[in-house]
N, C-alpha and C. Protein backbone atom coordinates (compact mmCIF):
# COMPACT_ATOMS: atom_id res chain seq x y z
N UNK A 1 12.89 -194.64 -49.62
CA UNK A 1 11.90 -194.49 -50.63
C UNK A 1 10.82 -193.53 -50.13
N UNK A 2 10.55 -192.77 -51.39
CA UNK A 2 9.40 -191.74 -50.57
C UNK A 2 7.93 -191.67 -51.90
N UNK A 3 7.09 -190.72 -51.21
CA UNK A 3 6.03 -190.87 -52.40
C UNK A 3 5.20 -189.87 -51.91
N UNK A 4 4.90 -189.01 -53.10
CA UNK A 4 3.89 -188.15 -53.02
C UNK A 4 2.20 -188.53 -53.42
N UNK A 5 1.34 -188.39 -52.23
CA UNK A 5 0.12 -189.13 -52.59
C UNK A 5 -1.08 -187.88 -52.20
N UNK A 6 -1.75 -187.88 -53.26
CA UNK A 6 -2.57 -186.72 -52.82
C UNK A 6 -4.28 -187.56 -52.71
N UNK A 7 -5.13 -187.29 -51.94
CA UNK A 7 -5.95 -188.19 -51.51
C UNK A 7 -7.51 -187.05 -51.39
N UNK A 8 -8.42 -187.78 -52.46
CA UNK A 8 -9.40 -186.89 -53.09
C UNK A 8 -10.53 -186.91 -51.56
N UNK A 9 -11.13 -186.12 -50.82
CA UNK A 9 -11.42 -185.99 -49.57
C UNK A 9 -13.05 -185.47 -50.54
N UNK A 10 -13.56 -185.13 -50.96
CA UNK A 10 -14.55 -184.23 -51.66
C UNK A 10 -14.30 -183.75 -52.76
N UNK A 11 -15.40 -183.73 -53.80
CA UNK A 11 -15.72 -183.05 -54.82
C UNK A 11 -16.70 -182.47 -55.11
N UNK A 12 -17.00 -181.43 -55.14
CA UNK A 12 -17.81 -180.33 -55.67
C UNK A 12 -17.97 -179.66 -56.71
N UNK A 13 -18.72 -179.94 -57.72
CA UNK A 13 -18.69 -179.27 -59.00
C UNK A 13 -19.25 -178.02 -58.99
N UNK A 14 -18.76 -176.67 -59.17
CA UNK A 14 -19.10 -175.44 -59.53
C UNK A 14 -19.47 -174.78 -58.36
N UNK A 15 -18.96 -175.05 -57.09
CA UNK A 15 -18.64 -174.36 -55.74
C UNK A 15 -18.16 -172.80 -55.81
N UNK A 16 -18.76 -171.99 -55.27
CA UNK A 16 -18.46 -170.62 -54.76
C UNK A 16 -17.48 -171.02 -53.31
N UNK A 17 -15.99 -170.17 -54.06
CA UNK A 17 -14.92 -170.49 -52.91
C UNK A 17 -14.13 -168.81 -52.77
N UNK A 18 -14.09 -168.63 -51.81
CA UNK A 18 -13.11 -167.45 -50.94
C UNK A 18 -11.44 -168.60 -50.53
N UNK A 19 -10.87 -166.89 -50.29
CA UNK A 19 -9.45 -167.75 -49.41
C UNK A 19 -10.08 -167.35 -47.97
N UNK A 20 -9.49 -168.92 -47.33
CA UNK A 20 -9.84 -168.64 -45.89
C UNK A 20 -9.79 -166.78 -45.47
N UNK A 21 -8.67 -165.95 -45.45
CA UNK A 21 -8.26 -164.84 -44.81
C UNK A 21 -9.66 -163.98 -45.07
N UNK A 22 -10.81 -164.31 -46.33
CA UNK A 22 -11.81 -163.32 -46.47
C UNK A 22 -12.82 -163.69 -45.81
N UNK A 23 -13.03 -164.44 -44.99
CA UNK A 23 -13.85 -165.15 -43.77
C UNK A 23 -13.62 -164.90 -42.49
N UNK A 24 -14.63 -164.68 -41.68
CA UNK A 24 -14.45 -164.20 -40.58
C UNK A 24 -15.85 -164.70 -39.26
N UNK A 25 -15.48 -164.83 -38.39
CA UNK A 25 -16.39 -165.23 -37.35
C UNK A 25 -16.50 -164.08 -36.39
N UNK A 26 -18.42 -164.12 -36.02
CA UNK A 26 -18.92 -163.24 -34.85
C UNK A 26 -19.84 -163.91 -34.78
N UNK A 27 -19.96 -164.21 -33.50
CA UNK A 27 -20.71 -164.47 -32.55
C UNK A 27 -21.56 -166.14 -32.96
N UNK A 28 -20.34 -166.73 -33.10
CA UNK A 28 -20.46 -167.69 -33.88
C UNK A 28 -21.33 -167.97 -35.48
N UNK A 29 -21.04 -166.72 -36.19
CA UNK A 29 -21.46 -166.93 -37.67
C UNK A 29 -20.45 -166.15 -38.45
N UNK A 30 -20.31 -166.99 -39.60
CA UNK A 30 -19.25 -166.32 -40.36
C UNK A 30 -19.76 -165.66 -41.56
N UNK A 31 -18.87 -164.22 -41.83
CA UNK A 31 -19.00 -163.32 -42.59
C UNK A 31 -18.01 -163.36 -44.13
N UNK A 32 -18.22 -162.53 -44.54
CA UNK A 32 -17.59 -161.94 -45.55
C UNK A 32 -18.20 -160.20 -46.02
N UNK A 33 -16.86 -159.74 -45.93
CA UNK A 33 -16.88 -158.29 -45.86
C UNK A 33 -16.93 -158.13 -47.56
N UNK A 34 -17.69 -157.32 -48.06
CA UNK A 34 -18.40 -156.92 -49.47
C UNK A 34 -18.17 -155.98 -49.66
N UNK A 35 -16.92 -155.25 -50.92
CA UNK A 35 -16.72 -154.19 -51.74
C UNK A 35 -17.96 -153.63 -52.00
N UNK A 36 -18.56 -152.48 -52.18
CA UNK A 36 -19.98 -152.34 -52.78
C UNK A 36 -19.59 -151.17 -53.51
N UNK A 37 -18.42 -150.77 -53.74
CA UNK A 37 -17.52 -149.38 -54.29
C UNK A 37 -18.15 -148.20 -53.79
N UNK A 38 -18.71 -147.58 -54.15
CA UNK A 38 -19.15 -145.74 -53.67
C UNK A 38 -20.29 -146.42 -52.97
N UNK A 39 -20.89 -147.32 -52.08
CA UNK A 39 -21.86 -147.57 -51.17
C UNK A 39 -20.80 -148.14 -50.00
N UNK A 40 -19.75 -148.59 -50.13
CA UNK A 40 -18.60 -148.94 -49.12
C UNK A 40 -18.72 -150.25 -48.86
N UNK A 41 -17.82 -150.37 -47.79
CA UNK A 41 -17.97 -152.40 -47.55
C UNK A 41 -18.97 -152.49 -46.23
N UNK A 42 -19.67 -153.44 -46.71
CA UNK A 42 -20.78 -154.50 -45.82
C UNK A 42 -20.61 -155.51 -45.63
N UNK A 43 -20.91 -156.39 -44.27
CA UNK A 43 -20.81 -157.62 -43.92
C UNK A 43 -22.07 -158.31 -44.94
N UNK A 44 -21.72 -159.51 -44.77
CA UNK A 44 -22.38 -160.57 -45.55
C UNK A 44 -22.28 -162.14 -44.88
N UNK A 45 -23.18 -162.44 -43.93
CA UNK A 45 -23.53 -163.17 -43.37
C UNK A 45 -23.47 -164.35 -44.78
N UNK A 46 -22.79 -165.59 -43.88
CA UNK A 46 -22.54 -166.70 -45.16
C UNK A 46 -22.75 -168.14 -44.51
N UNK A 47 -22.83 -168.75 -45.20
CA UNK A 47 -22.78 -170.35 -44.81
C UNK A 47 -21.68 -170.93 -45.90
N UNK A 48 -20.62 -171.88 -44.66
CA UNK A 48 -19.52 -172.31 -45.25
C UNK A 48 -19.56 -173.44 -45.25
N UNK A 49 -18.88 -174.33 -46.14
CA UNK A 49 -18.88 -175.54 -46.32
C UNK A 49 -17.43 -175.78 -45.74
N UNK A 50 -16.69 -177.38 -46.83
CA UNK A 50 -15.27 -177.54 -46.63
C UNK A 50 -14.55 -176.57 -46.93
N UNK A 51 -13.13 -176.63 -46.30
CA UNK A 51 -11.74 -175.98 -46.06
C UNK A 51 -10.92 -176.37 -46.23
N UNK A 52 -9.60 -175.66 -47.10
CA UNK A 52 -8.74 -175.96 -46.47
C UNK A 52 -7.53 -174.91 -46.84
N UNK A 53 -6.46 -174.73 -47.02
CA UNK A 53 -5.37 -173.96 -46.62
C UNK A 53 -5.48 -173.13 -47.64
N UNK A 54 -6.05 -173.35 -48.51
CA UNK A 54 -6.39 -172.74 -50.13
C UNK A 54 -7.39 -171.64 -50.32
N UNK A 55 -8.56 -172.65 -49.47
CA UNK A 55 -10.04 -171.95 -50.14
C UNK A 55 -10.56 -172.57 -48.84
N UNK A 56 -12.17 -171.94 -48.92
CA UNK A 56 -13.61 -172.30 -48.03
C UNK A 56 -14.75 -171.84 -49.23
N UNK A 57 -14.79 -173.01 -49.14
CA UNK A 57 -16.45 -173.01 -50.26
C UNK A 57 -17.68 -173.09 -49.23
N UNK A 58 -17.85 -171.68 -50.07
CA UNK A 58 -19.23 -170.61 -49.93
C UNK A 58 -20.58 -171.01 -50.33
N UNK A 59 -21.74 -172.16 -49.14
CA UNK A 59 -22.70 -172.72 -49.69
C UNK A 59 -23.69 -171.83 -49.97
N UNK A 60 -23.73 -170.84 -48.94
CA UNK A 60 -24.81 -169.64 -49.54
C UNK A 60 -24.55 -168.35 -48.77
N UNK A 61 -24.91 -167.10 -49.09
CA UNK A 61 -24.56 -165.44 -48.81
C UNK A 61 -24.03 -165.32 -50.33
N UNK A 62 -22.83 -165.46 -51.31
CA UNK A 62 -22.40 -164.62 -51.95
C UNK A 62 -23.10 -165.36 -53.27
N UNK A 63 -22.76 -164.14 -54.84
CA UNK A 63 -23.21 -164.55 -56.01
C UNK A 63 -21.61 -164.35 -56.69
N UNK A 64 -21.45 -164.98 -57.44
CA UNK A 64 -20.76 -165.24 -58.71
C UNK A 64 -20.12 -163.64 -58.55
N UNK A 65 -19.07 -163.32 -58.70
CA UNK A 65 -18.91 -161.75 -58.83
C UNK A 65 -18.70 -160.66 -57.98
N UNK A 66 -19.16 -161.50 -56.44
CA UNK A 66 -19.15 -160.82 -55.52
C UNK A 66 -17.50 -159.89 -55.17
N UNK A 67 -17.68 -158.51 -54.70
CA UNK A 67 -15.86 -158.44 -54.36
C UNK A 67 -15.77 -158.53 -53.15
N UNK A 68 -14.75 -159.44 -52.58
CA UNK A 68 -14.86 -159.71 -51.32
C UNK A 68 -13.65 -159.41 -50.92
N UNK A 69 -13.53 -158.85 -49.51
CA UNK A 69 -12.47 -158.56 -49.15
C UNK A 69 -11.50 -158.87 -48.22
N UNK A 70 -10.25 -159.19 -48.58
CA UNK A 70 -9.42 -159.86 -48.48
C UNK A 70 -8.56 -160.07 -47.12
N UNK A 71 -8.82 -158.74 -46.45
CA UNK A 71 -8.15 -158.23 -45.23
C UNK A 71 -9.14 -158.13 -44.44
N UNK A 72 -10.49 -158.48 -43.79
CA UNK A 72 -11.71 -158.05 -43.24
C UNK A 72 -11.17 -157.59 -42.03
N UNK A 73 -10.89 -158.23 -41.30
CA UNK A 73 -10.04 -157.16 -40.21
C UNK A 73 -9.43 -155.94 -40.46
N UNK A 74 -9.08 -155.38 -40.95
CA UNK A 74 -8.81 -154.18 -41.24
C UNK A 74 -10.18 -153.05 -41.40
N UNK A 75 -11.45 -153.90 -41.39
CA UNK A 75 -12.66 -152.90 -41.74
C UNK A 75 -13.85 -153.28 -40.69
N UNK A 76 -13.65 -154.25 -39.66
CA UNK A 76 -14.48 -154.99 -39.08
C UNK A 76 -15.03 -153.60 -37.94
N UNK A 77 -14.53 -153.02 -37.56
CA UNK A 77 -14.76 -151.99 -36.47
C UNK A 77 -15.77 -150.74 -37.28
N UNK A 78 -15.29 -150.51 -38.97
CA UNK A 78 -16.04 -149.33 -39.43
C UNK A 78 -17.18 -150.33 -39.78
N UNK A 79 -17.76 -151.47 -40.28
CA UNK A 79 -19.07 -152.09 -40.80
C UNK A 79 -19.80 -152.80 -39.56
N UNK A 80 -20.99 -152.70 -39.79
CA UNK A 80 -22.25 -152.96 -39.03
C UNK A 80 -22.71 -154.22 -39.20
N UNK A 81 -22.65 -155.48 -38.21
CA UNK A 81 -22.46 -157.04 -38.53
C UNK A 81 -24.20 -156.75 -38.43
N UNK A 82 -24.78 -157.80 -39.07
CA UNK A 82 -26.07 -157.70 -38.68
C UNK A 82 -26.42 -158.42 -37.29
N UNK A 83 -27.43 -158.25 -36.69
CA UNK A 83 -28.09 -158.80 -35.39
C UNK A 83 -28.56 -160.30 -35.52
N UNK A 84 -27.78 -161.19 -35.01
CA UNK A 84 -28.11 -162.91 -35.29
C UNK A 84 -30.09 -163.10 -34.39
N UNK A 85 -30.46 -163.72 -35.23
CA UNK A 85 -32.08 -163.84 -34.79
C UNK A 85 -31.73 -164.95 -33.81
N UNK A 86 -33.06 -165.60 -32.96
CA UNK A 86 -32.51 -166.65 -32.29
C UNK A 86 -32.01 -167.74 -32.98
N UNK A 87 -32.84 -168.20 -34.13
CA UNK A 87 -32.51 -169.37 -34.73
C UNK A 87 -31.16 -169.64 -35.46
N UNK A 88 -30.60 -168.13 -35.70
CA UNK A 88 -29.40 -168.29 -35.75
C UNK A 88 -28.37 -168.40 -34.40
N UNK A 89 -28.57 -167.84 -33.24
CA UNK A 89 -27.86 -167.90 -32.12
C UNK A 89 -28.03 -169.44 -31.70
N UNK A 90 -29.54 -170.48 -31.68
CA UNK A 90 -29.30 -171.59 -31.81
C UNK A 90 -28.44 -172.54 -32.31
N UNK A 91 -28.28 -172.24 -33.40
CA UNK A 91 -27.43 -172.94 -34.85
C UNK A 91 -25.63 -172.88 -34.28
N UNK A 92 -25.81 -171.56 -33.71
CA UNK A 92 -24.51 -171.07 -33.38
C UNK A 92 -23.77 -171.89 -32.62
N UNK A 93 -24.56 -172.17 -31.65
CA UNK A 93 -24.18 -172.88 -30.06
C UNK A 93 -23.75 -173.87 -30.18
N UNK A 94 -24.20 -174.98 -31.42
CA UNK A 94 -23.50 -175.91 -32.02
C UNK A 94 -22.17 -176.26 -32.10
N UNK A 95 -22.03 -177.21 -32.75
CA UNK A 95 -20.53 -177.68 -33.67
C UNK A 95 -20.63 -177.10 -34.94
N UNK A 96 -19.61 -175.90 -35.63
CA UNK A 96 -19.49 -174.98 -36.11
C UNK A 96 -17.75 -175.01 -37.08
N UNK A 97 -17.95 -175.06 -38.18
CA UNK A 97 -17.19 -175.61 -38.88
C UNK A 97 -15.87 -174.08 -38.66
N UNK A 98 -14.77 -174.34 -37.95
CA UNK A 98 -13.79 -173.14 -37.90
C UNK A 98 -12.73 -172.62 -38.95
N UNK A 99 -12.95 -171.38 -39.40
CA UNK A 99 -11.98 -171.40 -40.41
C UNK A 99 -11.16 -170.69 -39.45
N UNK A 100 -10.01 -170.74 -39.92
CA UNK A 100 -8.72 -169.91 -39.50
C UNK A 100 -8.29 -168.87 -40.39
N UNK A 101 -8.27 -167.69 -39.72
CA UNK A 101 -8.30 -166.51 -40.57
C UNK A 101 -6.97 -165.82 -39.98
N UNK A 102 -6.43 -164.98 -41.58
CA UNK A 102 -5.24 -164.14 -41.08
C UNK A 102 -5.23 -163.09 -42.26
N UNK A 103 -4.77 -162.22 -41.29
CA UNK A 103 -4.65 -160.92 -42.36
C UNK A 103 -3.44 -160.74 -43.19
N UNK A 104 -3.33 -161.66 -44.22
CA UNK A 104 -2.11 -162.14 -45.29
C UNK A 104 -2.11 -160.84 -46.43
N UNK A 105 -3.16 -159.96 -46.63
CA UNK A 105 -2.87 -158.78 -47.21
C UNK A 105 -2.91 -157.58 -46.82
N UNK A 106 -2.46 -156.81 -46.86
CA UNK A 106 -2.41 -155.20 -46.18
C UNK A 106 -3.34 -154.33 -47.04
N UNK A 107 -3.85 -154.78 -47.69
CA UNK A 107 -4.72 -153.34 -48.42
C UNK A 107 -5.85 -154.55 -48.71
N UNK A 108 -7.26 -154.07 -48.85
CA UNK A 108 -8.24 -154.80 -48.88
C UNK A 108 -8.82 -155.60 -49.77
N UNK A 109 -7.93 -155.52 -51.42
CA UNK A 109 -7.13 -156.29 -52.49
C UNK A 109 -8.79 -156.94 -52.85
N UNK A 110 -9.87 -156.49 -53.17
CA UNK A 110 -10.67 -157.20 -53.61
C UNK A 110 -10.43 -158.31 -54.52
N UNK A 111 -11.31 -159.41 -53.86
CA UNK A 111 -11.41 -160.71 -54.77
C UNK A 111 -12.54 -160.80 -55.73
N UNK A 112 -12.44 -161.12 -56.80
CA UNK A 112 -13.98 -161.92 -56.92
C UNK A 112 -13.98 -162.73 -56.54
N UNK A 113 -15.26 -163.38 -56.34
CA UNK A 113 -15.59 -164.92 -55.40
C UNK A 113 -15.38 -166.25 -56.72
N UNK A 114 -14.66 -166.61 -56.77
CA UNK A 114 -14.61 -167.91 -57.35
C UNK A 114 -14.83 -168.74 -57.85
N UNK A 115 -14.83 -169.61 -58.74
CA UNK A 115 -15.95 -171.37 -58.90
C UNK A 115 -14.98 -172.36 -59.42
């Protein structure tokens, strides 16, 4: 006998969510690389909530609309991460929620960000 049981862990109503692969960690803070079209892509320093194989909901950095990009590794060497202040290098040193990131698309396949 077998059984499929799916088991409600959190709910969040009207969450800003990325797929893990558009998330990225430096220097213990995680990013998201930003389409800006004829201004080019920019990092975007973010705060992440829960995860999981699907999605990472985005508690604050992006708005509704944002294009985020999908492959950030592929652009991480041409964009300029910003400089973490101390209070962020504090924060850092912490227990730090890890996403696992992979470069699952080959071209930079903008997303919009989610809800």
């Amino acid at each position: 006998m077998t059984a499929e049981v799916a088991i409600l862990v959190d709910k969040k109503d009207a969450a800003l969510q990325v797929p893990p692969q558009a998330v990225i960690e430096r220097q213990g803070a995680f990013y998201c690389l930003l389409d800006r079209g004829e201004k080019g892509i920019e990092a975007q320093q973010v705060e992440i909530g829960a995860s999981n194989e699907e999605a990472v909901v985005v508690e604050e950095g992006l708005s509704l609309n944002d294009q985020v990009v999908l492959s950030p590794e592929q652009f991480e060497e041409d964009v300029v991460f910003p400089t973490l202040s101390s209070e962020t290098d504090q924060l850092a040193q912490g227990d730090t929620n890890p996403v696992q990131t992979s470069a699952a698309q080959s071209q930079s396949g903008g997303s919009s960000v989610g809800e």
